[in-house]
C-alpha atoms as a PDB file:
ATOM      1  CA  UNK A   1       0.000   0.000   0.000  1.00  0.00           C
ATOM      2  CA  UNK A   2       1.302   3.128  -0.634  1.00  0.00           C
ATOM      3  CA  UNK A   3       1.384   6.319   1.797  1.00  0.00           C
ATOM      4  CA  UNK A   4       0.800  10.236   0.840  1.00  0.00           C
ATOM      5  CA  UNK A   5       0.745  13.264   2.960  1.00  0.00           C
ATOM      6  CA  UNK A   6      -0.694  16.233   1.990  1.00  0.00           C
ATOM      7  CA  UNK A   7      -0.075  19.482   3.981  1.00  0.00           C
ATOM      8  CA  UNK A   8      -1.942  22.183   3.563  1.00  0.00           C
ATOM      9  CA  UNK A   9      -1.091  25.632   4.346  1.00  0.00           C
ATOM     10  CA  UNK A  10      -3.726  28.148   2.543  1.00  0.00           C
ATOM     11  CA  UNK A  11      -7.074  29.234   3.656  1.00  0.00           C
ATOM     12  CA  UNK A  12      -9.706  27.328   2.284  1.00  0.00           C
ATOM     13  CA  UNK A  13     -11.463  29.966   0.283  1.00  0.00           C
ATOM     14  CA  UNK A  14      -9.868  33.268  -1.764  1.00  0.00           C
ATOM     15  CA  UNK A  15      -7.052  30.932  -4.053  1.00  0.00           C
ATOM     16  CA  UNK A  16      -7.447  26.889  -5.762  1.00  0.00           C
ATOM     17  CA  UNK A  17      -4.553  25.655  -3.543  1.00  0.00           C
ATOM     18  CA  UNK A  18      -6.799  24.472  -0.846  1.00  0.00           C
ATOM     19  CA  UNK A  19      -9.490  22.960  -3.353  1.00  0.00           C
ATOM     20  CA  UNK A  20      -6.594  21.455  -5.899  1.00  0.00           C
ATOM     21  CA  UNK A  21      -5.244  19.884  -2.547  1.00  0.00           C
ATOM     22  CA  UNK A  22      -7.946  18.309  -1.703  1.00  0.00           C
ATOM     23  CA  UNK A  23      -9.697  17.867  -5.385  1.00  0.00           C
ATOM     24  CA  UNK A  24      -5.934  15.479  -5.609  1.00  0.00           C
ATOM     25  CA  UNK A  25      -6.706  13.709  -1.969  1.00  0.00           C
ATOM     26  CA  UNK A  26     -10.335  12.924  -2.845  1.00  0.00           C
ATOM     27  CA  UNK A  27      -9.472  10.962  -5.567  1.00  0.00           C
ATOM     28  CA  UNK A  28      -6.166   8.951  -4.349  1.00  0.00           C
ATOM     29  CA  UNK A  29      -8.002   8.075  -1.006  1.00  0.00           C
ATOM     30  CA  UNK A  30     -10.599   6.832  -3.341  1.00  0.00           C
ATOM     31  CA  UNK A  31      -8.139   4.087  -4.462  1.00  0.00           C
ATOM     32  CA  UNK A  32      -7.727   0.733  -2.677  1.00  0.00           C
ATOM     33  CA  UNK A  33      -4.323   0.607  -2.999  1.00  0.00           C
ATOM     34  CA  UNK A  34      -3.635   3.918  -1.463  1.00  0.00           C
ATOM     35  CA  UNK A  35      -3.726   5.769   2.257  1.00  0.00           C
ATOM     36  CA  UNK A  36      -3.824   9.026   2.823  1.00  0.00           C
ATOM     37  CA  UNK A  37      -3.367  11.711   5.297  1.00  0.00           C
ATOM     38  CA  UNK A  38      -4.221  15.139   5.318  1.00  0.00           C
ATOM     39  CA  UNK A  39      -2.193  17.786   7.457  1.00  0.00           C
ATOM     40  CA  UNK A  40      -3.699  21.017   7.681  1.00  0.00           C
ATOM     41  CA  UNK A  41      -2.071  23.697   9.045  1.00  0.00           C
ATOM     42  CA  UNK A  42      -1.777  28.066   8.910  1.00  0.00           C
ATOM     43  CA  UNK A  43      -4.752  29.368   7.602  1.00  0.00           C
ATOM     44  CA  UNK A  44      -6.041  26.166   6.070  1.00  0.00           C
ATOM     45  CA  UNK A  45      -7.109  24.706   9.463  1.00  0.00           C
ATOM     46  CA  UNK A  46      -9.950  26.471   8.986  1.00  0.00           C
ATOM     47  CA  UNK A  47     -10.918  23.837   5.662  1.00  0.00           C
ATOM     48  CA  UNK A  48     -11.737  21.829   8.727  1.00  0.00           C
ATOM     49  CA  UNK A  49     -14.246  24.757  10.249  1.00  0.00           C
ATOM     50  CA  UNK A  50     -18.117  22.577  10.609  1.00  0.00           C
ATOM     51  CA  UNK A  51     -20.887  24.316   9.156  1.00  0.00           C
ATOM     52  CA  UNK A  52     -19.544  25.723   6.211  1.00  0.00           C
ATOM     53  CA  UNK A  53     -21.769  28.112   4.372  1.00  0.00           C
ATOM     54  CA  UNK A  54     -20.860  28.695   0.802  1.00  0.00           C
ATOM     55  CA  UNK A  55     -22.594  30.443  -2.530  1.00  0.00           C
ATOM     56  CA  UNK A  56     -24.581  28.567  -4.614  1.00  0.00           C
ATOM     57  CA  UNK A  57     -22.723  26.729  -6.926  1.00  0.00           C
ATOM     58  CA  UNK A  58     -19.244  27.060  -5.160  1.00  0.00           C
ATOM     59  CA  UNK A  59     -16.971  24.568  -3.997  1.00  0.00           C
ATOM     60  CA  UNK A  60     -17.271  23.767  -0.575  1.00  0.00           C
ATOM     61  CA  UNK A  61     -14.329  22.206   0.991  1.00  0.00           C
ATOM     62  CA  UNK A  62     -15.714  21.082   4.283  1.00  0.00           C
ATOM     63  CA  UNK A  63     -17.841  18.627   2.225  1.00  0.00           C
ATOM     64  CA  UNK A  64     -14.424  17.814   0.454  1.00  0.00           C
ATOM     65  CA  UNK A  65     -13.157  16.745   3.773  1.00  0.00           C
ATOM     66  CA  UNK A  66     -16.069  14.521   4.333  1.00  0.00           C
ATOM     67  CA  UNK A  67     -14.929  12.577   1.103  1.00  0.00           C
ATOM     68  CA  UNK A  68     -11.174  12.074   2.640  1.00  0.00           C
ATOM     69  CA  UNK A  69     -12.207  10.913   5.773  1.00  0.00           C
ATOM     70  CA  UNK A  70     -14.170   8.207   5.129  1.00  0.00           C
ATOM     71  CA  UNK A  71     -11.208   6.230   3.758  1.00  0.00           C
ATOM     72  CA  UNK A  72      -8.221   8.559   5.338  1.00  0.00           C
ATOM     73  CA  UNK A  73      -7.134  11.005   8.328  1.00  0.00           C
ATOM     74  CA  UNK A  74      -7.214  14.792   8.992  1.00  0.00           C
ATOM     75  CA  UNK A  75      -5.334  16.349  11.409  1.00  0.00           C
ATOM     76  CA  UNK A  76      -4.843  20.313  12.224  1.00  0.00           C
ATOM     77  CA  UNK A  77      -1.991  21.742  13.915  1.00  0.00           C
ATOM     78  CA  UNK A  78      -3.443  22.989  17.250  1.00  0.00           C
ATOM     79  CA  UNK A  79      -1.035  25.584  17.832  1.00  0.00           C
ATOM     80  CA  UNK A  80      -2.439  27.315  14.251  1.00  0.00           C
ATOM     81  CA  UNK A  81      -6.085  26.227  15.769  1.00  0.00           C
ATOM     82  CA  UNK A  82      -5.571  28.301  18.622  1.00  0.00           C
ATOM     83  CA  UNK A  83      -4.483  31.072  17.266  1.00  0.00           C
ATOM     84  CA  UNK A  84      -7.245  31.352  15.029  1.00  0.00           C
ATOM     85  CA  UNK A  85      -9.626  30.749  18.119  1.00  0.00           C
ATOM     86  CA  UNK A  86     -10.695  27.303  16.906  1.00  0.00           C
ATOM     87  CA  UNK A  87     -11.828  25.058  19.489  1.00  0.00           C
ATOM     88  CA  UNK A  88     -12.146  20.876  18.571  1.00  0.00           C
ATOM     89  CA  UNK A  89     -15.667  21.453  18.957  1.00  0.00           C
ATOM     90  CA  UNK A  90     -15.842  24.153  15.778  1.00  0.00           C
ATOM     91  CA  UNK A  91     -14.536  21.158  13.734  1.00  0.00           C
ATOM     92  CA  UNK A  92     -15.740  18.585  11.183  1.00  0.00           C
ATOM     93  CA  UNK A  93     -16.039  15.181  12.208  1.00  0.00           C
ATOM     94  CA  UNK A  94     -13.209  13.074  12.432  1.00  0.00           C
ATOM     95  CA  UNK A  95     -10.632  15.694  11.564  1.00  0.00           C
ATOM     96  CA  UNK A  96      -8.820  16.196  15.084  1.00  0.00           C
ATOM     97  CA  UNK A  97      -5.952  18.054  16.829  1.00  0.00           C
ATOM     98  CA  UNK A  98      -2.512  17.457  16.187  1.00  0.00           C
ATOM     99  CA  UNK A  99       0.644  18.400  17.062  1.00  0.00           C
ATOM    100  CA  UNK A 100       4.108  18.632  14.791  1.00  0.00           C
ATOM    101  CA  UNK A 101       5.445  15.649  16.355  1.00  0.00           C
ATOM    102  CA  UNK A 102       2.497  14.049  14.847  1.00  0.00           C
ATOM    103  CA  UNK A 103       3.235  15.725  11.342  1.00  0.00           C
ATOM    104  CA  UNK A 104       7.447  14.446  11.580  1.00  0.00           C
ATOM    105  CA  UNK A 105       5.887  10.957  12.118  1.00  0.00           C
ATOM    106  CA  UNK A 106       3.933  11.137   9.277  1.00  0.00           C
ATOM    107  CA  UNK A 107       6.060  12.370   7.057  1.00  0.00           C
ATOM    108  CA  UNK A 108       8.826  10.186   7.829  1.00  0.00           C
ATOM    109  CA  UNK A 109       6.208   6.992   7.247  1.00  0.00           C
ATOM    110  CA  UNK A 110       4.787   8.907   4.089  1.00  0.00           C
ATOM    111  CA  UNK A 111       5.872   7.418   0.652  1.00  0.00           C
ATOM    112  CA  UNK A 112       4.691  10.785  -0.488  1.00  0.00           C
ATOM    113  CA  UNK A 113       4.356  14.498   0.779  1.00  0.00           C
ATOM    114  CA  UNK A 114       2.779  16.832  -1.090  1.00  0.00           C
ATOM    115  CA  UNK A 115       2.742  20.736   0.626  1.00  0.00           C
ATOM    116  CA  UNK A 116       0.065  23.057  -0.751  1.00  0.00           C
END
């Protein structure tokens, strides 16, 4: 089986980075053959913000999330979490506070890191 990281460092609306990020996750961690984690962290712990209200017709990444989780993880840095004022209750669930040591292990299990 083979292993990729994504971190993710851009808010999840104003730029694609975010969206491309997790467009690319979505469709690996729809694979058998693949796992996939999903490191969010900066402004882009807030892809991970429940209750996500978004124009008609826009892309909303929360429900992007939703899509990665049920075959992979999300974690958030929870030093960027707090100081955005984002409590574990604010988020979606099944994505969950981290820490960096969290983020070196993964990485140095990962096949693959990608950084958006």
């Amino acid at each position: 089986m083979s292993s990729t990281l994504f971190i993710i460092n851009d808010a999840p609306y104003g730029n694609e980075r975010a969206y491309n990020a997790l467009r690319l996750a979505g469709a690996l961690a729809g694979r058998e053959d693949q796992r996939v984690r999903v490191f969010l962290m900066a402004d882009a712990v807030g892809c991970a913000k429940a209750g996500q209200k978004v124009p008609e017709g826009y892309y909303n990444v929360q429900l992007m999330l939703g899509k990665i989780l049920r075959k992979g993880e999300v974690a958030l840095c929870g030093t960027c979490m707090d100081a955005r004022g984002l409590t574990d209750q604010d988020m979606v669930d099944g994505a969950r506070r981290s820490t960096m040591s969290e983020l070196a292990q993964w990485t140095d299990e990962a096949d693959k890191v990608l950084v958006f």
